[in-house]
PDB file of N, CA and C in Angstrom:
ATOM      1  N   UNK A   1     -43.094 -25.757 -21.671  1.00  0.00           N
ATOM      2  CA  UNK A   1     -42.848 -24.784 -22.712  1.00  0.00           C
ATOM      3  C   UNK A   1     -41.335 -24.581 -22.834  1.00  0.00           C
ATOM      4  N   UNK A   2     -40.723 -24.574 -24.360  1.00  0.00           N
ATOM      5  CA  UNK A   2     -39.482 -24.534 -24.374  1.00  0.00           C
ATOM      6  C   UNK A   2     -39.353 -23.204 -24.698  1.00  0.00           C
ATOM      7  N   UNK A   3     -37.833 -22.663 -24.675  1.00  0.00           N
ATOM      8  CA  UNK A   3     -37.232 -21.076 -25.338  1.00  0.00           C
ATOM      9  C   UNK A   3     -36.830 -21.309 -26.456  1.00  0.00           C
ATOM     10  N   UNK A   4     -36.786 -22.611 -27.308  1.00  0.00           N
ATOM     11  CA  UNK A   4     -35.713 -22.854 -28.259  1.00  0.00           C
ATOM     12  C   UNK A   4     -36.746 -22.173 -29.715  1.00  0.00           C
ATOM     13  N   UNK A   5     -37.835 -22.263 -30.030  1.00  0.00           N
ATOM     14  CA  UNK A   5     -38.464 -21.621 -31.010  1.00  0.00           C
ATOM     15  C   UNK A   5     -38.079 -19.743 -31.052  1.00  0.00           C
ATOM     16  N   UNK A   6     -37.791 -19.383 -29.862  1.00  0.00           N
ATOM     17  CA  UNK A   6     -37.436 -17.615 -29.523  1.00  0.00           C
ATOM     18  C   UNK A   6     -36.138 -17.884 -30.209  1.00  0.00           C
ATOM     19  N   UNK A   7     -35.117 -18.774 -29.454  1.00  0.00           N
ATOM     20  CA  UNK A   7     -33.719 -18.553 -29.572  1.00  0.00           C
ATOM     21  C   UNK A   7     -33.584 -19.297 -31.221  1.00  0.00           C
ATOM     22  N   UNK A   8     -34.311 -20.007 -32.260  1.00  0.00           N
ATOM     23  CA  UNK A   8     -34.417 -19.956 -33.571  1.00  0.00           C
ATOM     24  C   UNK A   8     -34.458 -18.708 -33.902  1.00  0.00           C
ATOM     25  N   UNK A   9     -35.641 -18.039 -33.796  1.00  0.00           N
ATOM     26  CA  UNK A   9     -36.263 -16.856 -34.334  1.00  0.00           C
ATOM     27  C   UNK A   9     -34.973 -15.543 -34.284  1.00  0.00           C
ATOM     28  N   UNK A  10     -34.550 -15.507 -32.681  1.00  0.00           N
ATOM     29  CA  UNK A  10     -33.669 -14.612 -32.646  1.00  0.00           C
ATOM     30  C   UNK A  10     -32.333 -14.894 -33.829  1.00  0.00           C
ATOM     31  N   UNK A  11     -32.127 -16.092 -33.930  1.00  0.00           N
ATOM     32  CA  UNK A  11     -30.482 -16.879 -35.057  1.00  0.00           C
ATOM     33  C   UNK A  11     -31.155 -16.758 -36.418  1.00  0.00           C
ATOM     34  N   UNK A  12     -32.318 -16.862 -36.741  1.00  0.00           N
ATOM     35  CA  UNK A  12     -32.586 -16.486 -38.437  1.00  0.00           C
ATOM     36  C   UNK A  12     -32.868 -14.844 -38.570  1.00  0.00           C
ATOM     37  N   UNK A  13     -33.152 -14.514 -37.315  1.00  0.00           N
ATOM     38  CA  UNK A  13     -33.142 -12.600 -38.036  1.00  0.00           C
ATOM     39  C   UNK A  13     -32.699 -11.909 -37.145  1.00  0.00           C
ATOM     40  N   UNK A  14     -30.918 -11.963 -37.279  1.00  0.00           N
ATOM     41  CA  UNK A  14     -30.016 -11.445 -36.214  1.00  0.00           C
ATOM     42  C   UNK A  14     -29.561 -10.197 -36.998  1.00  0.00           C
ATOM     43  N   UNK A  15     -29.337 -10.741 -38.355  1.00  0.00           N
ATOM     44  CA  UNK A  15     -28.750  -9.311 -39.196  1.00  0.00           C
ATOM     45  C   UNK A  15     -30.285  -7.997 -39.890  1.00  0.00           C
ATOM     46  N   UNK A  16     -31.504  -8.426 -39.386  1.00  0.00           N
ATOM     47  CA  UNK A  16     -32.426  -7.641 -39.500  1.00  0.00           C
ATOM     48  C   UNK A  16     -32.600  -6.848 -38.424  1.00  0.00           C
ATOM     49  N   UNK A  17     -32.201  -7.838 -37.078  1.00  0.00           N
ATOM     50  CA  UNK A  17     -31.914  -6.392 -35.429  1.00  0.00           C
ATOM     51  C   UNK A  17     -30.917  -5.964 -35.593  1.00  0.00           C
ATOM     52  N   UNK A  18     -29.802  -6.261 -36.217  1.00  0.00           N
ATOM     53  CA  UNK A  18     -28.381  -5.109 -36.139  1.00  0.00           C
ATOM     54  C   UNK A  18     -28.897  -4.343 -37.096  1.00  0.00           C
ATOM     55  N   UNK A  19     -29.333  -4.564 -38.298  1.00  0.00           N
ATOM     56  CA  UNK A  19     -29.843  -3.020 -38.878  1.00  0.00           C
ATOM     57  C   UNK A  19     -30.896  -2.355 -38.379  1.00  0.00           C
ATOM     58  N   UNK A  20     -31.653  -3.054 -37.705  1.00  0.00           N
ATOM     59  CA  UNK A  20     -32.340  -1.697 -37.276  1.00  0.00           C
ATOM     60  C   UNK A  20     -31.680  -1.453 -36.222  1.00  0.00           C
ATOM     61  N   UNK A  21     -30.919  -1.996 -35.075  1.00  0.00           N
ATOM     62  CA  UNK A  21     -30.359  -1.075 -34.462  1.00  0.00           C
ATOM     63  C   UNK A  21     -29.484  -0.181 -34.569  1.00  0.00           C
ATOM     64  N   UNK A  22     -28.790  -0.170 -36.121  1.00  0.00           N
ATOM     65  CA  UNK A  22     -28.108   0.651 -36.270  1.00  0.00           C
ATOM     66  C   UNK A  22     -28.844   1.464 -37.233  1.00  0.00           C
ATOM     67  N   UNK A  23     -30.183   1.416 -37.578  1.00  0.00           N
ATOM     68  CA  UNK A  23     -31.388   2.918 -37.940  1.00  0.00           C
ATOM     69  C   UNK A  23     -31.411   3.903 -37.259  1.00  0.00           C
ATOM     70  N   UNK A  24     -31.579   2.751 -35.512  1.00  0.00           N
ATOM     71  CA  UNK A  24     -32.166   3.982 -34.884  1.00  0.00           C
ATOM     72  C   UNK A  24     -31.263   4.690 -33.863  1.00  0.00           C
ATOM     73  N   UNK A  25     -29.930   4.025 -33.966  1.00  0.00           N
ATOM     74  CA  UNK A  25     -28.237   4.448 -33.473  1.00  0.00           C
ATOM     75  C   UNK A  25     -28.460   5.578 -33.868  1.00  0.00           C
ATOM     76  N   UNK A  26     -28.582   5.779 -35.353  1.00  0.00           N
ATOM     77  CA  UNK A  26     -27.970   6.761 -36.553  1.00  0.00           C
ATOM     78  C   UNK A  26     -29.344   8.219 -36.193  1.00  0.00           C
ATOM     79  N   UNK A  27     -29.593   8.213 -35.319  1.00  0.00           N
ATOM     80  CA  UNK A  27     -31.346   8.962 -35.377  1.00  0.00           C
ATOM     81  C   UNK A  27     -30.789   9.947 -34.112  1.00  0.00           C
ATOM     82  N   UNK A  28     -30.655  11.303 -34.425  1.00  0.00           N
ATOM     83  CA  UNK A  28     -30.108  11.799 -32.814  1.00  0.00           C
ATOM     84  C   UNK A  28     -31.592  11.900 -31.918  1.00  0.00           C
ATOM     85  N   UNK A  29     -31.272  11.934 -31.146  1.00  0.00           N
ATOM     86  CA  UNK A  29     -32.835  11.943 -29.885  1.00  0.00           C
ATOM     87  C   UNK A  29     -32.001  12.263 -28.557  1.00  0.00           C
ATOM     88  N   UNK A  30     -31.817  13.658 -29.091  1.00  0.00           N
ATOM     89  CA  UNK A  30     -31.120  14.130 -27.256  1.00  0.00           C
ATOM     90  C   UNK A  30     -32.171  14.732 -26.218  1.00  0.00           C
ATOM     91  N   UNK A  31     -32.951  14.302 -25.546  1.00  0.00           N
ATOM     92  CA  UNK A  31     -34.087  15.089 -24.695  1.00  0.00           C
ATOM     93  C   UNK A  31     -33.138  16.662 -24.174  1.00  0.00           C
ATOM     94  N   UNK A  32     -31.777  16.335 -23.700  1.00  0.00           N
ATOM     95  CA  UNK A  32     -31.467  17.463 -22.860  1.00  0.00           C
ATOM     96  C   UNK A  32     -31.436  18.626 -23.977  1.00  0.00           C
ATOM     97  N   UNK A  33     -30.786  18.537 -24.965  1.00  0.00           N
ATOM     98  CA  UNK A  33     -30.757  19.398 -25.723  1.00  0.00           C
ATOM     99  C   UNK A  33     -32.278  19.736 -26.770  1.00  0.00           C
ATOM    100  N   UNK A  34     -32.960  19.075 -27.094  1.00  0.00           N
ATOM    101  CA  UNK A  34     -34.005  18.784 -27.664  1.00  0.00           C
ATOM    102  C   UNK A  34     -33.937  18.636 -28.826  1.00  0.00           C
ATOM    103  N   UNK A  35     -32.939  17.747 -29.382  1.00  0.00           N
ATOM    104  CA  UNK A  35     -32.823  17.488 -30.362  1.00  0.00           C
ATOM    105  C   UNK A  35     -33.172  16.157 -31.266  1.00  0.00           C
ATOM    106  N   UNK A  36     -34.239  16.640 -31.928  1.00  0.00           N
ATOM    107  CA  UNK A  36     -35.029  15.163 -33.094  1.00  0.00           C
ATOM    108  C   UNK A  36     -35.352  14.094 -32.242  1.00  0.00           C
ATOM    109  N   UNK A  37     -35.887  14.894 -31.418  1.00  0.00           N
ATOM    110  CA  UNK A  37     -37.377  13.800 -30.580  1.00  0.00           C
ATOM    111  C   UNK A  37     -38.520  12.995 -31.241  1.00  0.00           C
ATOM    112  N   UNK A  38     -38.932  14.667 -31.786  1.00  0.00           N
ATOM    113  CA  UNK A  38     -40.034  14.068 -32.787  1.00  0.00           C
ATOM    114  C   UNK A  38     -39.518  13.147 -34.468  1.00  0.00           C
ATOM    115  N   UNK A  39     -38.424  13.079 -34.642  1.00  0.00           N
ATOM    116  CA  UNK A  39     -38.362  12.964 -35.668  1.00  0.00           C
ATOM    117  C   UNK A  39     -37.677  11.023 -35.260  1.00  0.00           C
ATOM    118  N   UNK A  40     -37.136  11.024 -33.779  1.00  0.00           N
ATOM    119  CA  UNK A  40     -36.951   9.529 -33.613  1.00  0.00           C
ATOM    120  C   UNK A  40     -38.618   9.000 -33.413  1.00  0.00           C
ATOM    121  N   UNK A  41     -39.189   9.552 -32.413  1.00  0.00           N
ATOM    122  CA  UNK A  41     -40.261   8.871 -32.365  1.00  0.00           C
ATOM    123  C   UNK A  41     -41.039   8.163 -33.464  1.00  0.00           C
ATOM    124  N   UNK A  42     -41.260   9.182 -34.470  1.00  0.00           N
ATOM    125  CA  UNK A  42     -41.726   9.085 -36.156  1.00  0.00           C
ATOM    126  C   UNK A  42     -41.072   7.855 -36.410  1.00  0.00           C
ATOM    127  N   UNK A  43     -39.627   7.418 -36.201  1.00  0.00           N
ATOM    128  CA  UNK A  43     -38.906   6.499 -36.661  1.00  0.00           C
ATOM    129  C   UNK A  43     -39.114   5.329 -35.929  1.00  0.00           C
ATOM    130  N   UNK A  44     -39.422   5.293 -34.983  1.00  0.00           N
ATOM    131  CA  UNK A  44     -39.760   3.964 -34.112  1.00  0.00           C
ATOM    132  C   UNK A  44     -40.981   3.757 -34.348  1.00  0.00           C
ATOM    133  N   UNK A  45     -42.045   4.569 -34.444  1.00  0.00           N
ATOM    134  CA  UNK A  45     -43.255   4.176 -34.937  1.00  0.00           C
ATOM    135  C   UNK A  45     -43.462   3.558 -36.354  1.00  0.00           C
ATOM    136  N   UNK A  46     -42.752   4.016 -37.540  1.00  0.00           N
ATOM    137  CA  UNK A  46     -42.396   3.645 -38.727  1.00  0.00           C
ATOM    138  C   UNK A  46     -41.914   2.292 -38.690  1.00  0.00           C
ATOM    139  N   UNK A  47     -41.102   2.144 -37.922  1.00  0.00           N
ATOM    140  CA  UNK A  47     -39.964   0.637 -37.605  1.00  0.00           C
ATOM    141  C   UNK A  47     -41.243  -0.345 -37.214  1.00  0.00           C
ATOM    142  N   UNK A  48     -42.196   0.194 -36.547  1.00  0.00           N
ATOM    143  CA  UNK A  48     -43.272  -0.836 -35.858  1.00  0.00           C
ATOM    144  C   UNK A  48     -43.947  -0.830 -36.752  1.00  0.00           C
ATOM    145  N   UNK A  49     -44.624  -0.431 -37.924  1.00  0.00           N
ATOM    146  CA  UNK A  49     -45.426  -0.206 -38.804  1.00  0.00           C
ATOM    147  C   UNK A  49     -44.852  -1.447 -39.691  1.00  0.00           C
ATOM    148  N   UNK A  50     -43.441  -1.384 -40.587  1.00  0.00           N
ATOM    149  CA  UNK A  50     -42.512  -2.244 -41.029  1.00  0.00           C
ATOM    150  C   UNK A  50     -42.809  -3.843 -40.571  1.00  0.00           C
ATOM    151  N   UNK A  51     -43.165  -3.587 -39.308  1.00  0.00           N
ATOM    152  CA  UNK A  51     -43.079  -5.154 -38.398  1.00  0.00           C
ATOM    153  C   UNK A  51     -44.442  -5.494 -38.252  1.00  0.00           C
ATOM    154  N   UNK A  52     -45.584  -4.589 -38.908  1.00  0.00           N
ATOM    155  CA  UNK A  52     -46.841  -5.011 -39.143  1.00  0.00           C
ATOM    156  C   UNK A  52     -47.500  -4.938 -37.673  1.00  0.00           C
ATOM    157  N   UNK A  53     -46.995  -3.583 -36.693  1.00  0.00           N
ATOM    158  CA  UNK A  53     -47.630  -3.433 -35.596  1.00  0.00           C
ATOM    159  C   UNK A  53     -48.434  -2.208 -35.533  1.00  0.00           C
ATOM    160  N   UNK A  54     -49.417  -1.656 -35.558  1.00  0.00           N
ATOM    161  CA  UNK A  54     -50.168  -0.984 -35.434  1.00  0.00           C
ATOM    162  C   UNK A  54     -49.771   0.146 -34.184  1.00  0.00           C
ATOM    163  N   UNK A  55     -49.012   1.176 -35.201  1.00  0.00           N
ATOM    164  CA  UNK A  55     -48.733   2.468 -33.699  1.00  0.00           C
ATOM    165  C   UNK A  55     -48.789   4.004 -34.519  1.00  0.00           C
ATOM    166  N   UNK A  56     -48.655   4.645 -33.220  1.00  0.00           N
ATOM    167  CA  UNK A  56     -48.658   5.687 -33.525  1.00  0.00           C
ATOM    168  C   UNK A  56     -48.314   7.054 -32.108  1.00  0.00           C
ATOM    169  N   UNK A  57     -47.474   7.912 -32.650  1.00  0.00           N
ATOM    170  CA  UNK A  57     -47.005   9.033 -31.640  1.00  0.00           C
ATOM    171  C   UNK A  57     -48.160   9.834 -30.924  1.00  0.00           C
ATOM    172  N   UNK A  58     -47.362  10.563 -29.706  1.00  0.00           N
ATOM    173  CA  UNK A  58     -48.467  11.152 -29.309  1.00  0.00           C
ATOM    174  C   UNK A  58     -47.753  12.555 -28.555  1.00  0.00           C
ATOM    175  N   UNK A  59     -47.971  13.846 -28.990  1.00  0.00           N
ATOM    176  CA  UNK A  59     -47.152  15.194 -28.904  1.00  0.00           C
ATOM    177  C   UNK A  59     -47.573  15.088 -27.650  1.00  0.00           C
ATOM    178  N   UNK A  60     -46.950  15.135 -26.551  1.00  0.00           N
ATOM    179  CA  UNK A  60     -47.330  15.612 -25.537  1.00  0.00           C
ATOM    180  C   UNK A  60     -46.732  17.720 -25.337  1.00  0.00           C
ATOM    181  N   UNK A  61     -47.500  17.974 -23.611  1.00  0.00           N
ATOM    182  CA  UNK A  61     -47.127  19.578 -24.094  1.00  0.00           C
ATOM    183  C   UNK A  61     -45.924  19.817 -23.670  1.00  0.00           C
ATOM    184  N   UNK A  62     -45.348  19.004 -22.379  1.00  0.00           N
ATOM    185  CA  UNK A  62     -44.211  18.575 -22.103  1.00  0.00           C
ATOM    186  C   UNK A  62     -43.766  17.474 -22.099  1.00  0.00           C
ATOM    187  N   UNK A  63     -42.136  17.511 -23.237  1.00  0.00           N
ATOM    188  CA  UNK A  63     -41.262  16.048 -22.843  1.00  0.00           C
ATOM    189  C   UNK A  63     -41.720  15.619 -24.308  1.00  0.00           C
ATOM    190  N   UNK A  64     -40.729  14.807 -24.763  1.00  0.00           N
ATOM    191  CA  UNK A  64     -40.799  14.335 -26.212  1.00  0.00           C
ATOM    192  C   UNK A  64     -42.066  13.053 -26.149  1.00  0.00           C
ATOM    193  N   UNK A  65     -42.522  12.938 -27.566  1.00  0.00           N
ATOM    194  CA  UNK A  65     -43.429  12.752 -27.926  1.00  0.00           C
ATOM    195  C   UNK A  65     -43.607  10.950 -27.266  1.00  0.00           C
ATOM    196  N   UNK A  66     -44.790  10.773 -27.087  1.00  0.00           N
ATOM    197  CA  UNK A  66     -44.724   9.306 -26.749  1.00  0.00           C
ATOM    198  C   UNK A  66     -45.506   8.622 -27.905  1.00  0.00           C
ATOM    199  N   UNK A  67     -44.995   7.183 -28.216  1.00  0.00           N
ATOM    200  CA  UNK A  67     -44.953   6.103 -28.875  1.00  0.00           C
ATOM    201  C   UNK A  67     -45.859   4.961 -28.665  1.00  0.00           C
ATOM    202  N   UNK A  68     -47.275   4.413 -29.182  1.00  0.00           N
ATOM    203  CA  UNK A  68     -47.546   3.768 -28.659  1.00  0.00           C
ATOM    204  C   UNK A  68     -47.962   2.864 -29.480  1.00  0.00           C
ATOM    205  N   UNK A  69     -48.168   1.415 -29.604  1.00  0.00           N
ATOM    206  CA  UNK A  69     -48.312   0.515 -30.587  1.00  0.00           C
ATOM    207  C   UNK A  69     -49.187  -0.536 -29.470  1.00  0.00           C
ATOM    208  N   UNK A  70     -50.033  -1.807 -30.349  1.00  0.00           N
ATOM    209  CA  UNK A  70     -51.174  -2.016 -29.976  1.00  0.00           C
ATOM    210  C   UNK A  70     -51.392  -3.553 -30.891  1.00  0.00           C
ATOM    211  N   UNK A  71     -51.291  -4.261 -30.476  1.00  0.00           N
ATOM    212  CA  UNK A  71     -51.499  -5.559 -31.218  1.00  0.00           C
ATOM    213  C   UNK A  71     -52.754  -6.667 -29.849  1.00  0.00           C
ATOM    214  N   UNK A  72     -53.661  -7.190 -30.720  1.00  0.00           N
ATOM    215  CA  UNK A  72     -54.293  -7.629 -30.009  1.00  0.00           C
ATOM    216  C   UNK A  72     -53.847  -9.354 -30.180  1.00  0.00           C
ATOM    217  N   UNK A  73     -53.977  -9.991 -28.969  1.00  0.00           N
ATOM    218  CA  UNK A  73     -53.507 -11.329 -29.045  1.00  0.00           C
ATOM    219  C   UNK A  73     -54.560 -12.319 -29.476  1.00  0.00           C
ATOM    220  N   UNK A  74     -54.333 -13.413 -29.922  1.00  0.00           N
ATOM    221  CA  UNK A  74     -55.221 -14.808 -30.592  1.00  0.00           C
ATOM    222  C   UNK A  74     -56.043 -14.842 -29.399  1.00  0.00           C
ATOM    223  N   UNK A  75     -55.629 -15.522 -28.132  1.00  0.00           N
ATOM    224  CA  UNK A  75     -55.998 -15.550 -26.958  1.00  0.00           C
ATOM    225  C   UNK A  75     -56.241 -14.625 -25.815  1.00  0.00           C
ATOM    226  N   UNK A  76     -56.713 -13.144 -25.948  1.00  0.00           N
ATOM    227  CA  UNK A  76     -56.286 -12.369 -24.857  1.00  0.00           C
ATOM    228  C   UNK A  76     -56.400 -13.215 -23.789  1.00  0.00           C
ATOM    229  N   UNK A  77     -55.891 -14.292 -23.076  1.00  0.00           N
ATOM    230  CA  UNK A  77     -55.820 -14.083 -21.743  1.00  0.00           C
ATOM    231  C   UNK A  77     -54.722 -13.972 -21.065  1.00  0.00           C
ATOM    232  N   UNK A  78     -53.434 -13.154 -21.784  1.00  0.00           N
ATOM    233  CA  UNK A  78     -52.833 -12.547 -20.625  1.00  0.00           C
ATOM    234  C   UNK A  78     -52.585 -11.078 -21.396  1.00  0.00           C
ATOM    235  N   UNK A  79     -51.987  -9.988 -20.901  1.00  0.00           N
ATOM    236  CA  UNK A  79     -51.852  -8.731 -21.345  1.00  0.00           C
ATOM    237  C   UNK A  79     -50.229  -8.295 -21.387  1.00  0.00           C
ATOM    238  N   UNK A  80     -49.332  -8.639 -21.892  1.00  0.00           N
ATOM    239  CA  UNK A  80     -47.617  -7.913 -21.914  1.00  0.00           C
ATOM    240  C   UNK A  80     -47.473  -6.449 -22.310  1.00  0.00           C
ATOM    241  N   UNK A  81     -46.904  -5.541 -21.090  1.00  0.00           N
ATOM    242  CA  UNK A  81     -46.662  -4.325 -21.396  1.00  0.00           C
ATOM    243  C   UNK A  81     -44.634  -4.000 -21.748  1.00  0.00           C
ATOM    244  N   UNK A  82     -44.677  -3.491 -22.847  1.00  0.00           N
ATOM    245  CA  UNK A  82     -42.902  -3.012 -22.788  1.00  0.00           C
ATOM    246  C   UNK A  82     -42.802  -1.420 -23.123  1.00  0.00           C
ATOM    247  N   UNK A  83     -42.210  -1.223 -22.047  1.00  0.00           N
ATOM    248  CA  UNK A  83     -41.854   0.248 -21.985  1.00  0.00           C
ATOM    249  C   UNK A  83     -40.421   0.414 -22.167  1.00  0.00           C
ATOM    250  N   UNK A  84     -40.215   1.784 -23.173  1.00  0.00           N
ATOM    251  CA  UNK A  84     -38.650   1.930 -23.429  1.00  0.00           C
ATOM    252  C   UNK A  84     -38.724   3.253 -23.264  1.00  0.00           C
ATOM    253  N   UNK A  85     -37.350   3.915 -23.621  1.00  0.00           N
ATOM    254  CA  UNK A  85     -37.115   4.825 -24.313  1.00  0.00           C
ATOM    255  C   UNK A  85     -36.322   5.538 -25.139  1.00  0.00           C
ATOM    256  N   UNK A  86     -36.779   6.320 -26.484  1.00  0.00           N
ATOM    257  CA  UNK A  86     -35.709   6.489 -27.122  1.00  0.00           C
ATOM    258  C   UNK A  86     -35.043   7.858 -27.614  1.00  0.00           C
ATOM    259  N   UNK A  87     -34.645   8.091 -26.544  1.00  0.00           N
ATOM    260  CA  UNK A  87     -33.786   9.624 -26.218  1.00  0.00           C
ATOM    261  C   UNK A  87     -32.809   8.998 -25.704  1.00  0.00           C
ATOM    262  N   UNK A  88     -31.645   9.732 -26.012  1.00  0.00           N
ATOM    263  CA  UNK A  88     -29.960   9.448 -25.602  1.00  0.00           C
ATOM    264  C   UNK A  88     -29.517  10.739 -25.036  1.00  0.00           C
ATOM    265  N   UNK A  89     -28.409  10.493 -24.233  1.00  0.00           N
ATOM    266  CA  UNK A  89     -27.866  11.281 -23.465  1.00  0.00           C
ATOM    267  C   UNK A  89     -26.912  12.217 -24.453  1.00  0.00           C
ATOM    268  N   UNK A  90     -26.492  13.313 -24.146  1.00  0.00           N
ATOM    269  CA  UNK A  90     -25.037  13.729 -25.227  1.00  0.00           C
ATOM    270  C   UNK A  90     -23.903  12.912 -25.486  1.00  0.00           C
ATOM    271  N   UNK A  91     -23.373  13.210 -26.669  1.00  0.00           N
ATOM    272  CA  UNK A  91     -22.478  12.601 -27.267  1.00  0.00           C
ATOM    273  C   UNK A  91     -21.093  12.772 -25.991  1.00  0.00           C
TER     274      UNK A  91
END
């Protein structure tokens, strides 16, 4: 198995990840202060929606909202989990 079909994929839609990384740059998500948690989450779920992934938030009673998206594979026989997060520290 080669990487070179990824490292295509990544060189034809390089200027579609700098804009969204600079969507969700532009999105404040300060946990300490509590500022537009819910309103990044909304935005990363939206961003996955865009990319034709099936998600959706989840209010917890503490701690900003969690994010979860769900694509089932051709083959399930293996399972990939990616965990992030998208709260930033203060400016």
């Amino acid at each position: 198995m080669t990487m070179q079909p990824i490292y295509d994929w990544i060189d034809a839609h390089a200027e579609e990840c700098v804009r969204d990384l600079q969507r969700l740059v532009r999105q404040p998500s300060i946990s300490a202060a509590g500022v537009g948690l819910r309103e990044c989450a909304a935005l990363v779920r939206d961003m996955m929606h865009e990319d034709g992934l099936p998600a959706d938030f989840h209010e917890l009673e503490e701690g900003p909202p969690v994010v979860f998206g769900h694509l089932e594979a051709r083959k399930p026989a293996k399972t990939i989990l990616c965990y992030s997060h998208y709260d930033v520290q203060p400016p």
